[in-house]
Protein backbone atom coordinates (compact mmCIF):
# COMPACT_ATOMS: atom_id res chain seq x y z
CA UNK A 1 124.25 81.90 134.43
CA UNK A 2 124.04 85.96 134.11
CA UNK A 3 120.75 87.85 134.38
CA UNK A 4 121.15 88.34 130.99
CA UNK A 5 121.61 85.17 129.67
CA UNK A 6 118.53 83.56 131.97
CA UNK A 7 116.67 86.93 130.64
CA UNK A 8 117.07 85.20 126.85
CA UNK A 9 116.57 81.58 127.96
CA UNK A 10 113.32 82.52 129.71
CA UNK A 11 112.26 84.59 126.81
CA UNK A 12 112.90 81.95 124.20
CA UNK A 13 111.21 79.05 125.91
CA UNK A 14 108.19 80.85 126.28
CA UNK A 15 108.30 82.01 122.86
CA UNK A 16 109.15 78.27 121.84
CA UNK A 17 106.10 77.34 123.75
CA UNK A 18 103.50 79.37 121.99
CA UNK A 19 104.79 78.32 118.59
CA UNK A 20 104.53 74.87 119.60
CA UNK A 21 100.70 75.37 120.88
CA UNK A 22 100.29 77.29 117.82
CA UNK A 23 101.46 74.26 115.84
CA UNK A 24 99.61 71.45 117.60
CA UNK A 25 96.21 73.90 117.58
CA UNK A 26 96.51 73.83 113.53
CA UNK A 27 96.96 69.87 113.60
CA UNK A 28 94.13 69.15 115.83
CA UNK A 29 91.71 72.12 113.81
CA UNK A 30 91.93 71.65 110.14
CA UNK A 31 90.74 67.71 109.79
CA UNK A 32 88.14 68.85 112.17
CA UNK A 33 87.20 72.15 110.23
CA UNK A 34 85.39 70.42 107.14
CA UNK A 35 82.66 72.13 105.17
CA UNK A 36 80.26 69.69 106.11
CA UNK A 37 80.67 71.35 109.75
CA UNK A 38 77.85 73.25 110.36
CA UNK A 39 79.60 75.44 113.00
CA UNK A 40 82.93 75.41 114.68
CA UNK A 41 82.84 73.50 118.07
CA UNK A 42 83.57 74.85 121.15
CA UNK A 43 86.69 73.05 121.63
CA UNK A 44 87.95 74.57 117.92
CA UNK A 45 86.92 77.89 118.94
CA UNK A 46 89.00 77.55 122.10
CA UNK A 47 92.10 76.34 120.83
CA UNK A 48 91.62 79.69 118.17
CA UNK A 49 91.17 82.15 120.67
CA UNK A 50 94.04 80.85 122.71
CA UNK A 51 96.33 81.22 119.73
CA UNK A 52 96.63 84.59 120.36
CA UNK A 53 98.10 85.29 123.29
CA UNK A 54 100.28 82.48 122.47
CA UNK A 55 101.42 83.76 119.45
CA UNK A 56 101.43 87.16 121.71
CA UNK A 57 104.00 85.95 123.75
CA UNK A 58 106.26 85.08 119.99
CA UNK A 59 105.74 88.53 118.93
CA UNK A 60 107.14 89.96 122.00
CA UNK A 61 110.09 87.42 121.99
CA UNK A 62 110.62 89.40 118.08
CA UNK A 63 111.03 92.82 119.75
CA UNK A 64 113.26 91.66 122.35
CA UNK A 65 115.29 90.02 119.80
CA UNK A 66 115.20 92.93 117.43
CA UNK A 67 116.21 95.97 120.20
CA UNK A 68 118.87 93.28 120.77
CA UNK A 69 120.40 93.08 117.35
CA UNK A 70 119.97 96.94 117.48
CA UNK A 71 121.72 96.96 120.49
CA UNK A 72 124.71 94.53 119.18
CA UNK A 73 125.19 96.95 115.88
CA UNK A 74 128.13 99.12 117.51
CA UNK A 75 130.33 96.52 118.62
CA UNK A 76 130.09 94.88 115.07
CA UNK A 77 133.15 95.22 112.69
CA UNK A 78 132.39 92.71 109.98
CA UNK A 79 129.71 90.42 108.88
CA UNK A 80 127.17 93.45 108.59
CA UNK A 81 125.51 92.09 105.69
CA UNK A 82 124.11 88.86 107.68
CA UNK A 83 123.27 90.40 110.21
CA UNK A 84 121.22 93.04 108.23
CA UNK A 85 119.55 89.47 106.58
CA UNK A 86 119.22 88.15 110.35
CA UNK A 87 117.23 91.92 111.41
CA UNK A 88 115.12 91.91 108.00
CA UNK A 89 114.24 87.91 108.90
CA UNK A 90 113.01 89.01 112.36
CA UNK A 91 111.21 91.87 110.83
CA UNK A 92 109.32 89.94 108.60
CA UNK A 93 108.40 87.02 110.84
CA UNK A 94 107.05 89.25 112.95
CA UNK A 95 104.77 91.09 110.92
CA UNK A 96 103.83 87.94 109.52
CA UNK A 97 102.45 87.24 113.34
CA UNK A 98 99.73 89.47 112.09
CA UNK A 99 99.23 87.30 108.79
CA UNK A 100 98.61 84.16 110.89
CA UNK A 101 95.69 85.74 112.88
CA UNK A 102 94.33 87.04 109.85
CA UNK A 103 94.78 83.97 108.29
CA UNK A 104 93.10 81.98 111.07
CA UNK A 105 90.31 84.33 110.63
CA UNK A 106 89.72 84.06 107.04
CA UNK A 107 90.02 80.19 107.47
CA UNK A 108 87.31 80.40 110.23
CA UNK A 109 84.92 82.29 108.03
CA UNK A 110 85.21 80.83 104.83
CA UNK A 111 86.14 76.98 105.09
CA UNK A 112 82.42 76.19 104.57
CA UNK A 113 82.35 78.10 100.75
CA UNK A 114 85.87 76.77 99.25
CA UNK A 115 89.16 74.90 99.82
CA UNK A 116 90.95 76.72 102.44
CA UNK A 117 94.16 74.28 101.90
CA UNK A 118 96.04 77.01 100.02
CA UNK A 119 95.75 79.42 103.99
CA UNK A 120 96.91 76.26 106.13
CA UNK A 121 99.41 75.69 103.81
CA UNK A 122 100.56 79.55 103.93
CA UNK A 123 100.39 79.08 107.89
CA UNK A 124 102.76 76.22 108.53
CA UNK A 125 104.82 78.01 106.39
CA UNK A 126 104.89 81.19 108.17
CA UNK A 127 105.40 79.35 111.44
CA UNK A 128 108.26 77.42 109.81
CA UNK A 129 109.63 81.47 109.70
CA UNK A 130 109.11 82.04 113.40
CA UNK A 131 110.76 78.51 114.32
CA UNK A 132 113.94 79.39 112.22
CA UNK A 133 113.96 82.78 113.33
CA UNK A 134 113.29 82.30 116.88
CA UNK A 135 116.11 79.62 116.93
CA UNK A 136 118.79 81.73 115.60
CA UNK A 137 117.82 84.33 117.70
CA UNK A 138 118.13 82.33 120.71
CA UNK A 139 121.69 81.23 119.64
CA UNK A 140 122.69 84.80 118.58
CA UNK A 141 121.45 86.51 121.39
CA UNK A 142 123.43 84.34 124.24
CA UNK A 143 126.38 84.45 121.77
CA UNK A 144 126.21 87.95 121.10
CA UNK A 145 126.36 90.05 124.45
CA UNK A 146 124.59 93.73 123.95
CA UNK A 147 127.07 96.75 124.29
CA UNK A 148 127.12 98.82 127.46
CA UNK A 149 126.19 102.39 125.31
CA UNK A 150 123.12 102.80 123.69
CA UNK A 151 122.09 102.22 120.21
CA UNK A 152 122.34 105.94 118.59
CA UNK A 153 124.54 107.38 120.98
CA UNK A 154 127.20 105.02 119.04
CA UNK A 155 125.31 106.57 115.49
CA UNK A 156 126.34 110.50 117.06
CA UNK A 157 129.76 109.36 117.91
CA UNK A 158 130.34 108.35 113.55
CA UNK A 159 130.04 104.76 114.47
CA UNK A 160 129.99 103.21 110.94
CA UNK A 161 128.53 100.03 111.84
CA UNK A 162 125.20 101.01 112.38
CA UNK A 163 125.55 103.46 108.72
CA UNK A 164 126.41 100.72 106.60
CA UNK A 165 123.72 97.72 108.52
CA UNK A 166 120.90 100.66 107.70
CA UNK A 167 122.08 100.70 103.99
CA UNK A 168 122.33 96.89 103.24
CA UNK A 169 118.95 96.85 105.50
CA UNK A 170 117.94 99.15 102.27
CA UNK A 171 119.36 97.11 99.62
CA UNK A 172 117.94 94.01 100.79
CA UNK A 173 114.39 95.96 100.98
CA UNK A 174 115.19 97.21 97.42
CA UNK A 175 115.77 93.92 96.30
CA UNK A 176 112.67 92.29 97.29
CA UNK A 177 110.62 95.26 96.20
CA UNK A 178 111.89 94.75 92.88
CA UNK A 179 111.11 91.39 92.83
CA UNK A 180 107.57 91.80 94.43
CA UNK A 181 106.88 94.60 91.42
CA UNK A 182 107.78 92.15 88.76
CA UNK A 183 105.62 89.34 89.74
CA UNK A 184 102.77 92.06 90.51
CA UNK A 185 102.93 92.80 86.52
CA UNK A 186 101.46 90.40 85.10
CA UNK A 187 97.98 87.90 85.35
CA UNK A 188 100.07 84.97 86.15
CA UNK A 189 100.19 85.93 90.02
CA UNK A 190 96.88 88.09 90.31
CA UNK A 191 94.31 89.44 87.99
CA UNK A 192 94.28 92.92 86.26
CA UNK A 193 91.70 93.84 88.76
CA UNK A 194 93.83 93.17 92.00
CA UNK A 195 97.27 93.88 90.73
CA UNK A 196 97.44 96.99 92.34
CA UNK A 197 96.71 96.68 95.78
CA UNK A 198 99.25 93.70 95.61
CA UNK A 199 101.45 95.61 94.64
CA UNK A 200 100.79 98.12 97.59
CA UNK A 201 100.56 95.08 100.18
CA UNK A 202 104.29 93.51 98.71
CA UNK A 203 105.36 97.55 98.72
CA UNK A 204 104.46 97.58 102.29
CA UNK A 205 105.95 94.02 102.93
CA UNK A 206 108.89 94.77 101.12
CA UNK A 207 109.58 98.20 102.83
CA UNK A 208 108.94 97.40 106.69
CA UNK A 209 112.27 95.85 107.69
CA UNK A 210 113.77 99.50 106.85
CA UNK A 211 110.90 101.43 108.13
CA UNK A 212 111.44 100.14 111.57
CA UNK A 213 115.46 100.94 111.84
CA UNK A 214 114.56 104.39 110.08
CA UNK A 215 111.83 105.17 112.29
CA UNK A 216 113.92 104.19 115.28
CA UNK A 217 116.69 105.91 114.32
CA UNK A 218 114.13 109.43 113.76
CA UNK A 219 112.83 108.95 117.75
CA UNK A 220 116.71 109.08 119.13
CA UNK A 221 117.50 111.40 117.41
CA UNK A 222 114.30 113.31 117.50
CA UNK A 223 116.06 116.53 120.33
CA UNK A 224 119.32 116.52 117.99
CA UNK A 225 119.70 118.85 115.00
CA UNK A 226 119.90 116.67 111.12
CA UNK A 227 123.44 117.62 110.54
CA UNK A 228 124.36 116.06 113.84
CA UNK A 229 123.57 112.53 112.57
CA UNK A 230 125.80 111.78 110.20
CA UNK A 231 129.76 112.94 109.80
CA UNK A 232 131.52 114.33 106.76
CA UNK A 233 132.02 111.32 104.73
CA UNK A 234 128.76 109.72 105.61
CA UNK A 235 127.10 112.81 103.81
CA UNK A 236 129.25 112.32 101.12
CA UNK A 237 128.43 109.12 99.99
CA UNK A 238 124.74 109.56 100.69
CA UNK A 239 125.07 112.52 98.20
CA UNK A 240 126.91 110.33 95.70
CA UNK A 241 124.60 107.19 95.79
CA UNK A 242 121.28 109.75 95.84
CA UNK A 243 122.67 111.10 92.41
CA UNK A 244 123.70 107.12 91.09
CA UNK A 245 120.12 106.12 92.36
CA UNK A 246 117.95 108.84 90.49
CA UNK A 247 120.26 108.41 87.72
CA UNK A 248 118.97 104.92 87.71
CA UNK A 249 115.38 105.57 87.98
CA UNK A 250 115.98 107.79 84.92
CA UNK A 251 117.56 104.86 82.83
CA UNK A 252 114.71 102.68 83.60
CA UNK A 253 112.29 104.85 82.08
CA UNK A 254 113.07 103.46 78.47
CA UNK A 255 113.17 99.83 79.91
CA UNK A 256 109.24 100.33 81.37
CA UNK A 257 108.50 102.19 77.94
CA UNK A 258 109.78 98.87 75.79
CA UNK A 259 107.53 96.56 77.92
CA UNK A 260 104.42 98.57 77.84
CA UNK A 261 105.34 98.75 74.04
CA UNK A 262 105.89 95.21 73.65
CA UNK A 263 102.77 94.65 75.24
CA UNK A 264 104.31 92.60 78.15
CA UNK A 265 101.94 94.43 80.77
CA UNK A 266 99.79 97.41 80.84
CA UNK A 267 100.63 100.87 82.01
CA UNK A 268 99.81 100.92 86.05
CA UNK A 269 101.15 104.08 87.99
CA UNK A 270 101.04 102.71 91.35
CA UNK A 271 103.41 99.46 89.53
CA UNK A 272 105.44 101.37 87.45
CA UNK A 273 106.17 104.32 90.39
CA UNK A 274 106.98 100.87 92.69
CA UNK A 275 109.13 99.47 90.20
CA UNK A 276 110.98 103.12 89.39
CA UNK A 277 111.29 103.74 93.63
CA UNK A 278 112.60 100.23 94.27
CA UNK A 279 115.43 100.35 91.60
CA UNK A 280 116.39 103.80 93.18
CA UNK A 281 116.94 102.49 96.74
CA UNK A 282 118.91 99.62 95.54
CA UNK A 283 121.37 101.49 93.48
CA UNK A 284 121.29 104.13 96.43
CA UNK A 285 121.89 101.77 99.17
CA UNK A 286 124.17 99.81 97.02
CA UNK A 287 126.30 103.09 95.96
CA UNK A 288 126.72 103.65 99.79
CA UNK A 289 127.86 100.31 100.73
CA UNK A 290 130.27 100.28 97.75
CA UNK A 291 131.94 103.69 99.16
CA UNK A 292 132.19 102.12 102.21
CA UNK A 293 133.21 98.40 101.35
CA UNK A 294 136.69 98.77 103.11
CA UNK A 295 134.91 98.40 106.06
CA UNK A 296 133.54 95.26 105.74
């Protein structure tokens, strides 16, 4: 076995092991944590507080498995679209690490004034995530092996690969931003009253798979001049799809004027601006990956 490879097989038991004391602390806790508990025992605050490091260790095990499929990106010459899906998947279980705590927080504080079912059942469900993404991590990762140059020095050499993974990263982001903006419209989801900071929250959810290859992508290339990081044709089709994206926005604008009109939902700026920004990047991202479609 390489260093490598014993690298990712210690990484991903340990990670396995903290989801699976995660898992067993939620089965033993929640028929104990009944309203007609006074006060959370010692033994319930224990297995809580040691949920953290556990689920410590799992976030950790995301990072290492997200510089990895960074690190994979210039050796790739097909299949980018998955493996934009498998990066967004890894982004989102891990910031939905941070949900879990938060959730176990919320549970602790409020299972005495109302049914907390609704949290544990949001919980198992994002630790389903961090099983499924953990496990094809672990599989991809010893399957995969990382390439000998680094990440952006592959982007300043007109490597394509990582170009078109950032743009279906986008579209993917676009997609669900859409999505999240429709159901933030109307009262089915949430009231009038809290529609717009869900909307900001599903903005933010929506948005942080590309935020991270962006901002990593900024830091490398942080001593290097703009026009160095992309080549000719690259700047081509980003000016193409920027026109075919606000070009969308702009034929939207009658759509969001009909539904306000037909009464469908009220006028929101922070909803409607969300709506307008994520139909953008989709067409934009989409434009880009069209140009470049050859390569796939």
């Amino acid at each position: 076995m390489t260093k490598l490879k014993r690298l990712n097989t210690i990484w991903a038991v340990l990670a396995f092991l903290g989801l699976a004391y995660s898992l067993t602390a939620y089965l033993i806790v929640q028929p104990q944590l009944v309203p007609s508990l006074a006060e959370p025992t010692a033994v319930i605050k224990l297995l809580g507080n040691l949920t953290i490091p556990a689920l410590f260790v799992v976030g950790l095990y995301h990072l290492y498995l997200l510089m990895h499929a960074f690190r994979t990106l210039p050796g790739r010459h097909h299949g980018y679209f998955w493996h934009s899906c498998y990066v967004v998947f890894i982004a989102l279980s891990g910031l939905f690490l941070i949900s879990d705590l938060t959730l176990l927080s919320d549970i602790g504080k409020e299972y005495r004034l109302f049914s907390v079912r609704e949290q544990w059942w949001m919980l198992y469900g994002f630790t389903g995530v961090h099983v499924a993404v953990c496990l094809a991590g672990a599989l991809y990762s010893r399957k995969t092996p990382e390439q000998d140059r680094r990440l952006f020095d592959a982007i300043r050499s007109g490597n394509d690969a990582v170009f078109i993974t950032l743009h279906h990263i986008g579209l993917l982001c676009g997609l669900m931003g859409i999505i999240c903006a429709i159901v933030s419209f109307p009262d089915w989801i949430v009231t009038q009253r809290y529609s717009d900071p869900w909307m900001i929250l599903l903005t933010c959810i929506a948005l942080f798979p590309l935020a991270l290859i962006v901002l990593y992508w900024v830091i490398n290339n942080r001593k290097n001049p703009a026009s160095a990081w992309l080549d000719e044709k690259q700047i081509s089709d980003t000016a193409v799809a920027s026109l075919a994206g606000f070009t969308a926005m702009l034929l939207s604008l009658p759509l969001c004027g009909a539904l306000v009109w037909a009464g469908v939902t009220s006028l929101s700026a922070i909803r409607w601006f969300g709506l307008l920004f994520f139909i953008g990047l989709t067409v934009f991202c989409g434009a880009v990956i069209w140009r470049n479609r050859t390569a796939e």
